[in-house]
C-alpha atoms as a PDB file:
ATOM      1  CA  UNK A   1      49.623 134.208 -21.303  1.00  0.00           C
ATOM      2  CA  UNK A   2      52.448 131.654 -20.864  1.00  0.00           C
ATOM      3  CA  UNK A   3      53.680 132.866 -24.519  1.00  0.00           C
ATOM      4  CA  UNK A   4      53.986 136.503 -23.087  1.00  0.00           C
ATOM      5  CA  UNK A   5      55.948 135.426 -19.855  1.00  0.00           C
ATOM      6  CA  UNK A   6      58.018 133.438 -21.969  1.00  0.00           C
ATOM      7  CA  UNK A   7      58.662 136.726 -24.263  1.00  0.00           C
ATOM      8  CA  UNK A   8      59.430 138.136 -20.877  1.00  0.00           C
ATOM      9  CA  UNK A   9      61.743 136.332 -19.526  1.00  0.00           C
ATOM     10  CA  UNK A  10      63.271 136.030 -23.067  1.00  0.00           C
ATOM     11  CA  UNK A  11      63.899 139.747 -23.173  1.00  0.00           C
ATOM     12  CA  UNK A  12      65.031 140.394 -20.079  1.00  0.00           C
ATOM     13  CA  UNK A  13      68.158 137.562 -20.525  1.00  0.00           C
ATOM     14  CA  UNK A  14      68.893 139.768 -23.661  1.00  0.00           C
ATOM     15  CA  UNK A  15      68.990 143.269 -21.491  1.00  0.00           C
ATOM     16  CA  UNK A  16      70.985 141.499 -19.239  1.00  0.00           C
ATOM     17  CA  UNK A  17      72.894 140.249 -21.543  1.00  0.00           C
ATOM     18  CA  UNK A  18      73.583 143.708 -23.568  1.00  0.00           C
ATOM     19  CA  UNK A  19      73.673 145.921 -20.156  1.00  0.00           C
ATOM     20  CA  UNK A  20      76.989 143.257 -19.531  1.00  0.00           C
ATOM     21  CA  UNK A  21      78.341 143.822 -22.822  1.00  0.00           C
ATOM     22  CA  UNK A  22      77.626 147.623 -22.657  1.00  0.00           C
ATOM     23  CA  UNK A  23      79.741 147.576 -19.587  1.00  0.00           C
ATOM     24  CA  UNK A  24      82.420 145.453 -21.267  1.00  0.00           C
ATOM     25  CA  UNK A  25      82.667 148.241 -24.042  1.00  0.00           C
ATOM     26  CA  UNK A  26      82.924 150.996 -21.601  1.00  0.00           C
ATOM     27  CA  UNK A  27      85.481 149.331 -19.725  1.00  0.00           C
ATOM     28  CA  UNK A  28      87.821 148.690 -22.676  1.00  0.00           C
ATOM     29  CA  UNK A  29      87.100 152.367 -24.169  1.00  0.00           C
ATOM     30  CA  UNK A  30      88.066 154.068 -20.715  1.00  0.00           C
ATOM     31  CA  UNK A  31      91.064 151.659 -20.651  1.00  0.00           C
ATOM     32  CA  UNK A  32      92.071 152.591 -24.308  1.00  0.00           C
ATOM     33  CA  UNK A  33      91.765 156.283 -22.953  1.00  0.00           C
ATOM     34  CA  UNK A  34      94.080 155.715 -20.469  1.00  0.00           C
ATOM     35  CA  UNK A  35      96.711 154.256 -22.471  1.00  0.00           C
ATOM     36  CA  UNK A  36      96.554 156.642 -25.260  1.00  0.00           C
ATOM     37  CA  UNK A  37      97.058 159.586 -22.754  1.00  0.00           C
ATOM     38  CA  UNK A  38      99.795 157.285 -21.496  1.00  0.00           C
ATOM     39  CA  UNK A  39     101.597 157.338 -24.793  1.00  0.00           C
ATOM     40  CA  UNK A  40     100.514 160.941 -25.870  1.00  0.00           C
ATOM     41  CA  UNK A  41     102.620 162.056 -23.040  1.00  0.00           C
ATOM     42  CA  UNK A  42     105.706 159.935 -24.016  1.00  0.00           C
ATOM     43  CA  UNK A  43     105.521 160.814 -27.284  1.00  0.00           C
ATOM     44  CA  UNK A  44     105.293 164.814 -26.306  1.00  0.00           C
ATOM     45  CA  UNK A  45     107.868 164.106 -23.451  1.00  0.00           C
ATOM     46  CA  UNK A  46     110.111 161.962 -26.513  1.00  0.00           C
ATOM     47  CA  UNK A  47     109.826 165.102 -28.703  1.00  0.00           C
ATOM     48  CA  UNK A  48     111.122 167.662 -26.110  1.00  0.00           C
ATOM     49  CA  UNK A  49     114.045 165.533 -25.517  1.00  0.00           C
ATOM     50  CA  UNK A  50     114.649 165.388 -29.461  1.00  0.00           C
ATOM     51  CA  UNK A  51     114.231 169.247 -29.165  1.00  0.00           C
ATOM     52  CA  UNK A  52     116.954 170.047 -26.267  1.00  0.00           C
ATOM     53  CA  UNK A  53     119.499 171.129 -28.234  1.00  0.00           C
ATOM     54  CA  UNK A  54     117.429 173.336 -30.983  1.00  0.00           C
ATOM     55  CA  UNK A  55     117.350 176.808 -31.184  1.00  0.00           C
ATOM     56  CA  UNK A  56     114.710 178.849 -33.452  1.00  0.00           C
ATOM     57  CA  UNK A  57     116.161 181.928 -34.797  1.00  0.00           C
ATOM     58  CA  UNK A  58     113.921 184.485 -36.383  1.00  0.00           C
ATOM     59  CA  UNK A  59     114.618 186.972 -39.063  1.00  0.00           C
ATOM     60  CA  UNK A  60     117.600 185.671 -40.477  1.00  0.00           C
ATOM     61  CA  UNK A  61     116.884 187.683 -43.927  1.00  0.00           C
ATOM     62  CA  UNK A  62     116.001 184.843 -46.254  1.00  0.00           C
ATOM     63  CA  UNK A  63     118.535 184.313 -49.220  1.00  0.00           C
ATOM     64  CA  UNK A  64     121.047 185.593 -46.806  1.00  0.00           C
ATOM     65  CA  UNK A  65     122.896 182.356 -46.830  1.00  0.00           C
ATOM     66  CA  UNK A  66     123.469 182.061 -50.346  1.00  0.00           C
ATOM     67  CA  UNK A  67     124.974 179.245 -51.474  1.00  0.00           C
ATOM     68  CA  UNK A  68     127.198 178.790 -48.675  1.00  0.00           C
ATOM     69  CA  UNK A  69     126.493 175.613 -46.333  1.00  0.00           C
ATOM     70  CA  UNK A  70     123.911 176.235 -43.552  1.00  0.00           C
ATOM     71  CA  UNK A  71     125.393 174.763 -40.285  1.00  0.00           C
ATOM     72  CA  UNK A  72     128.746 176.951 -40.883  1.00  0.00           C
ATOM     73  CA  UNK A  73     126.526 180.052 -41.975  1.00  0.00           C
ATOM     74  CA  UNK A  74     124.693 180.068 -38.890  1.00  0.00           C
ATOM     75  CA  UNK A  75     127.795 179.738 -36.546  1.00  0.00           C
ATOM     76  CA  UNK A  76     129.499 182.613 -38.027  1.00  0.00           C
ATOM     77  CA  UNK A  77     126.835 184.595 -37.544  1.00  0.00           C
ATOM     78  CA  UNK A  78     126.351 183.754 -34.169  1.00  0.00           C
ATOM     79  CA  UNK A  79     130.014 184.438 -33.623  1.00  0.00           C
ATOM     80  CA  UNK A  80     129.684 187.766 -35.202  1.00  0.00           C
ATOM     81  CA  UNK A  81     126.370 188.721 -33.505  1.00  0.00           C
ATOM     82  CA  UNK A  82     127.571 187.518 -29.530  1.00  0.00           C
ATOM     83  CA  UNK A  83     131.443 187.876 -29.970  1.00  0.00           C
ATOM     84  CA  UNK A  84     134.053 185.692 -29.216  1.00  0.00           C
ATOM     85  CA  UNK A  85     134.214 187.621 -25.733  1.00  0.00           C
ATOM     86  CA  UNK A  86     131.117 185.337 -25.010  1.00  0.00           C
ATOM     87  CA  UNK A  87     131.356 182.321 -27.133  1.00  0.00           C
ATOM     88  CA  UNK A  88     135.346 181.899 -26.998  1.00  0.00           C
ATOM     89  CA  UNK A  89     135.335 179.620 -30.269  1.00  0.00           C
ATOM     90  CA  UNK A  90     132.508 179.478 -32.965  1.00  0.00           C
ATOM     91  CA  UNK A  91     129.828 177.493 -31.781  1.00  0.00           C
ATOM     92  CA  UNK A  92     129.996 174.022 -32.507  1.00  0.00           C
ATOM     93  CA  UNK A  93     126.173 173.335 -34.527  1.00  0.00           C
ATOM     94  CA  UNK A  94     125.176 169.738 -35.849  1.00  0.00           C
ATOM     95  CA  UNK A  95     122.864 170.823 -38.446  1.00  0.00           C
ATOM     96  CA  UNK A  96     120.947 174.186 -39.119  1.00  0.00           C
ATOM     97  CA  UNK A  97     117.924 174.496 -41.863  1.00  0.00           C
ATOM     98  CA  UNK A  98     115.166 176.981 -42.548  1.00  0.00           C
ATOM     99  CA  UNK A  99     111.894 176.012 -41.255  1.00  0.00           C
ATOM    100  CA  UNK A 100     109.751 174.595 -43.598  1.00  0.00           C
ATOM    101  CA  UNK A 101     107.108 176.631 -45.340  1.00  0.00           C
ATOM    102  CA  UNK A 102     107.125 178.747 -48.750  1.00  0.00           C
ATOM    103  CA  UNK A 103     109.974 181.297 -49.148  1.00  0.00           C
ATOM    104  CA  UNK A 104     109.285 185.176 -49.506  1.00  0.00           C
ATOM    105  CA  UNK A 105     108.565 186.349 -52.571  1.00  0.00           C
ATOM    106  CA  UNK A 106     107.736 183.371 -54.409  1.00  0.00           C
ATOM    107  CA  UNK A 107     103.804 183.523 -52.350  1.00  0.00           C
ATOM    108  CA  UNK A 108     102.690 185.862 -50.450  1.00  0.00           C
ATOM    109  CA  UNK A 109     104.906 184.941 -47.532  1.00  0.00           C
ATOM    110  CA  UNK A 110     106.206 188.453 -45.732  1.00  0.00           C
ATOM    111  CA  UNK A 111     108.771 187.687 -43.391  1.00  0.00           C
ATOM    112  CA  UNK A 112     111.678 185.143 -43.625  1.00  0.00           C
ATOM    113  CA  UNK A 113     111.415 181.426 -42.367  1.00  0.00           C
ATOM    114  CA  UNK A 114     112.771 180.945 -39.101  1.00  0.00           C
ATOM    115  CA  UNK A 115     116.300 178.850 -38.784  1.00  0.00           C
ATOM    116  CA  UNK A 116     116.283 175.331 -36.397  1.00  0.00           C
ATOM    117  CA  UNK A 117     119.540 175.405 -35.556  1.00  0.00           C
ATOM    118  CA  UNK A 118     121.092 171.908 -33.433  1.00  0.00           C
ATOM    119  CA  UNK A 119     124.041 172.565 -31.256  1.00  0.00           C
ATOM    120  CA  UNK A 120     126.580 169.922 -30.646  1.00  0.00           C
ATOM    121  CA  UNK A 121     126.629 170.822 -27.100  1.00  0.00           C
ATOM    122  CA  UNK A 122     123.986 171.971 -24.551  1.00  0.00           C
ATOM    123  CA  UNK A 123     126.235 174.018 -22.728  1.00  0.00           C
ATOM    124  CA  UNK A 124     126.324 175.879 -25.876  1.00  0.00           C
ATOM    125  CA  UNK A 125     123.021 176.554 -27.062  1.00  0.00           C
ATOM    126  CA  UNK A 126     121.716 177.477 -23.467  1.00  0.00           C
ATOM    127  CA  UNK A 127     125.055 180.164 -23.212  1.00  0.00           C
ATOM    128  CA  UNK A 128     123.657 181.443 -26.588  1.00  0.00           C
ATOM    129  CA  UNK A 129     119.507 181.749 -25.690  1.00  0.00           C
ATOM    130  CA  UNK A 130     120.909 183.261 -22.172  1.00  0.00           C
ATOM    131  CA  UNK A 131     122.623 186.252 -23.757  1.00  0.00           C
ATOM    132  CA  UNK A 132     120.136 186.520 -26.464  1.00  0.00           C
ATOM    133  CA  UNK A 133     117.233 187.494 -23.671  1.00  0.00           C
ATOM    134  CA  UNK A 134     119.213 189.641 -21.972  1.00  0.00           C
ATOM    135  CA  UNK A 135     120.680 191.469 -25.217  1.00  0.00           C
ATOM    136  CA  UNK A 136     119.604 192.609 -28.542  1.00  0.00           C
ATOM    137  CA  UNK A 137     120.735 191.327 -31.365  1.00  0.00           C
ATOM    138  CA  UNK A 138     121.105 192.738 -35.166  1.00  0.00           C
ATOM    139  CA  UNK A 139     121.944 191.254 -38.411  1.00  0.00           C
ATOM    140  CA  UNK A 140     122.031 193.097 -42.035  1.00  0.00           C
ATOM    141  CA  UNK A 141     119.324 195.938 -40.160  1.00  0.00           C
ATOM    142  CA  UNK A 142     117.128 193.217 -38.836  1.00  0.00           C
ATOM    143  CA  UNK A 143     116.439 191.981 -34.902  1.00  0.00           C
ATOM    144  CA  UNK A 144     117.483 189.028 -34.604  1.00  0.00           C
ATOM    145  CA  UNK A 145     115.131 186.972 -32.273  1.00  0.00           C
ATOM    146  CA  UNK A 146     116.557 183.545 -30.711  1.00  0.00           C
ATOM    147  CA  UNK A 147     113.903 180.929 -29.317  1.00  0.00           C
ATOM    148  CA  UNK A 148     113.623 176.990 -27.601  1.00  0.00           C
ATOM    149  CA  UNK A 149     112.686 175.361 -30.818  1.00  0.00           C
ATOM    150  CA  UNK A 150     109.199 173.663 -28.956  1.00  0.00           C
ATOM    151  CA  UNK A 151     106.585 171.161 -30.121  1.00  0.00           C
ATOM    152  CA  UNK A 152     103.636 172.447 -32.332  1.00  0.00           C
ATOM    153  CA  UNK A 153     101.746 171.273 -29.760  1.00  0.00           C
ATOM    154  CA  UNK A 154     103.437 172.959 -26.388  1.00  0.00           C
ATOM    155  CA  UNK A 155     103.213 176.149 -29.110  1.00  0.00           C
ATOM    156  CA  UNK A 156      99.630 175.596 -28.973  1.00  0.00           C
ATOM    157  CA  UNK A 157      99.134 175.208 -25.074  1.00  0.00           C
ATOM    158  CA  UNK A 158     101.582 178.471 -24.797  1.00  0.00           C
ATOM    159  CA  UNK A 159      99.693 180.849 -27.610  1.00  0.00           C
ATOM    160  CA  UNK A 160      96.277 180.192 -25.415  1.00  0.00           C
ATOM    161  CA  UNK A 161      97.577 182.486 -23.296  1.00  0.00           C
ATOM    162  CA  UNK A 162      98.316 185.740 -25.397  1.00  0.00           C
ATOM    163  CA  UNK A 163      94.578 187.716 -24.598  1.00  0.00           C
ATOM    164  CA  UNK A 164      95.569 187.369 -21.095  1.00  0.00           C
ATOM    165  CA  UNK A 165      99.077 188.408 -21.974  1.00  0.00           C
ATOM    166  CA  UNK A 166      97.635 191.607 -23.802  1.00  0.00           C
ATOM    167  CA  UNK A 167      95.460 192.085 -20.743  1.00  0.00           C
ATOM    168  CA  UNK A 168      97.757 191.991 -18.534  1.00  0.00           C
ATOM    169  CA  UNK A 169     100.090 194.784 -20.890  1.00  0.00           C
ATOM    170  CA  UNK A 170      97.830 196.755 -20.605  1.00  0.00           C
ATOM    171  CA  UNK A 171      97.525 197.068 -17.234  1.00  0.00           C
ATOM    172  CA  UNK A 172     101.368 197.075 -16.985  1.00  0.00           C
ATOM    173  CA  UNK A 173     101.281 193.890 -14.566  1.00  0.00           C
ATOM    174  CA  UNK A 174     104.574 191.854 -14.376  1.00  0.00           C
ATOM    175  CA  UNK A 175     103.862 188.347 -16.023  1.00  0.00           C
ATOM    176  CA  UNK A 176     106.309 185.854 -17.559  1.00  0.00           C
ATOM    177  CA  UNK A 177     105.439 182.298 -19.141  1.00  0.00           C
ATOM    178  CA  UNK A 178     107.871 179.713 -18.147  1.00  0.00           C
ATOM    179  CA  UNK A 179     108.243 175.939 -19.390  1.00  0.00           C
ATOM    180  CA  UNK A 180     106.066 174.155 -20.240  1.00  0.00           C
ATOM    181  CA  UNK A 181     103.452 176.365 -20.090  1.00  0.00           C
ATOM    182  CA  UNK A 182     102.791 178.037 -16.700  1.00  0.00           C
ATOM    183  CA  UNK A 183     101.945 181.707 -16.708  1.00  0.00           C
ATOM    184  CA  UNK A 184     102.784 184.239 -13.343  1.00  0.00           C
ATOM    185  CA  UNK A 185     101.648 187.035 -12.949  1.00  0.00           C
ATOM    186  CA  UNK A 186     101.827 189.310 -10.126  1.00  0.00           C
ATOM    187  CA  UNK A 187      99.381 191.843  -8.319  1.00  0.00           C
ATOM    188  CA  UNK A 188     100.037 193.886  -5.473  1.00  0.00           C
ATOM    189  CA  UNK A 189     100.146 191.393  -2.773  1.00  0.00           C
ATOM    190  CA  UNK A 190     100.010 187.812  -4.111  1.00  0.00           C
ATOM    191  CA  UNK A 191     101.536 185.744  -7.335  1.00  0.00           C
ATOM    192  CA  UNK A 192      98.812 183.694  -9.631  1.00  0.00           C
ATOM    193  CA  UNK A 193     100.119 180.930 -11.370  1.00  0.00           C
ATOM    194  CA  UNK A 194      97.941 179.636 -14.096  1.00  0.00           C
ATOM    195  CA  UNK A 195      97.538 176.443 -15.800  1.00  0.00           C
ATOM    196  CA  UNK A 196      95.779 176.597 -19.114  1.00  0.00           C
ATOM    197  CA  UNK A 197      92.697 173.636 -19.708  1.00  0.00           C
ATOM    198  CA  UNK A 198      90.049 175.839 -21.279  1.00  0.00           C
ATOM    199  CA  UNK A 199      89.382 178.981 -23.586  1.00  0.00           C
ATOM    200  CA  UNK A 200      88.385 181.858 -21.730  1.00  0.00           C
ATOM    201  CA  UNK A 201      85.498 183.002 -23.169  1.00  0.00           C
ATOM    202  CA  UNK A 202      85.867 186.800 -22.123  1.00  0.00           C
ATOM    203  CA  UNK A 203      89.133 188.647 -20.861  1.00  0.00           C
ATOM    204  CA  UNK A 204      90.565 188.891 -17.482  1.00  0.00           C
ATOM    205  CA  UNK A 205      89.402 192.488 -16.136  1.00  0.00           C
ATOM    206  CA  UNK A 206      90.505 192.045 -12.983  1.00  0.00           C
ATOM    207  CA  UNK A 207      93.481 190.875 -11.413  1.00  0.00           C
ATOM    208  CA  UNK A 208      92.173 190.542  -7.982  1.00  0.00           C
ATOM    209  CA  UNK A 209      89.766 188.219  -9.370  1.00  0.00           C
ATOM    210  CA  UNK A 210      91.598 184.972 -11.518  1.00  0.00           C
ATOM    211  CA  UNK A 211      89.715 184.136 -14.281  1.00  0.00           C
ATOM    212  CA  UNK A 212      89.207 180.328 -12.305  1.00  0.00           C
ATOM    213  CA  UNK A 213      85.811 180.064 -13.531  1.00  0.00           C
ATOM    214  CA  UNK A 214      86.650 179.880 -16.804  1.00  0.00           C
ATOM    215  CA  UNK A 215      88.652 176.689 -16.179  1.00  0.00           C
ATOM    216  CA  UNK A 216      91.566 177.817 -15.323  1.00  0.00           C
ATOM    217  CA  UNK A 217      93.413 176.147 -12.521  1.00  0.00           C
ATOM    218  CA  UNK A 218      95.434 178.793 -10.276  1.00  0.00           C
ATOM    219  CA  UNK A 219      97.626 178.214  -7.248  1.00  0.00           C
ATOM    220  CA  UNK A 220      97.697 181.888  -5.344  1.00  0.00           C
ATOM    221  CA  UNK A 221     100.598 182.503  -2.389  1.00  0.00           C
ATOM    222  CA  UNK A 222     100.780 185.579  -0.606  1.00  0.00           C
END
């Protein structure tokens, strides 16, 4: 009998013992979570401020460029494309390379690789994306399309939101995405903003009706 009390006693010291240490370990993994979100979001915040000053311009026709140098390639064709009416001088661009990623017609690739373009001057490259959403522009029969250059990871976040976006054409409901990545949209009486966290599992039918439950987070003002 005394052997089994002593057993006892001797295993409850060790679940007290492990039920401390358990909680130890908890502790330091909800710490650790806490500092990597900490520096997830400097490093995302670090890589928008690296990005400030790029432009993405799409369907550039690849080998267009030729041998000439990039950087003075691309502001000439801005020049040409806008006009001097707008831009006053050619633009004055740091560096400008195609995106990485295998060039048309060597693979199966079908349309050109985008250019990241790096103006010298902000002032610059936002007069340049202004006029390029409010204007078409065309270069050797092609639309040219002119885009923030954005994380792979803020692409992510803002691509989550193209079934609601092709709901919401279809409907012919305003809606517009704005940075980072909150969508608007707008029904008869109210505006929906919508902050992406989870997948949707089936498509907004109903405008009247946000798709909350699906965990999205929605601020509604009348």
């Amino acid at each position: 009998m005394s052997s089994f009390n002593s057993h006892l006693i001797h295993t409850e010291i060790l679940r007290e013992e492990n039920v401390g240490k358990v909680t130890e370990i908890e502790t330091a993994v909800e710490t650790l979570r806490t500092q990597y979100t900490t520096l997830q979001n400097k490093v995302d915040d670090l890589e928008k401020r690296l990005r400030c000053l790029n432009l993405r311009i799409i369907n550039i026709p690849e080998g267009s460029e030729k041998d000439r140098d990039p950087t003075k390639f691309v502001s000439d064709l801005l020049m040409k494309v806008i006009g001097a009416d707008v831009l006053g001088s050619s633009p004055e661009i740091e560096r400008a390379h195609r995106s990485l990623g295998p060039r048309p017609g060597d693979t199966d690739a079908a349309k050109p690789r985008a250019f990241i373009v790096k103006f010298l001057r902000f002032q610059e490259k936002e007069k340049v994306l202004r006029w390029a959403r409010q204007h078409k522009l065309h270069y050797q029969d092609s639309e040219l399309r002119i885009y923030q250059d954005i994380s792979a990871d803020l692409a992510k976040r803002r691509a989550a939101f193209n079934g609601v976006k092709n709901s919401l054409y279809l409907k012919g409901i305003c809606f517009r995405l704005i940075h980072p990545a909150v969508f608007i949209f707008h029904s008869v009486t109210r505006r929906t903003t919508l902050t992406r966290h989870k997948m949707p599992r089936t498509s907004m039918t109903s405008t009247s009706n946000p798709p909350a439950r699906h965990g999205w987070k929605h601020v509604e003002r009348t």
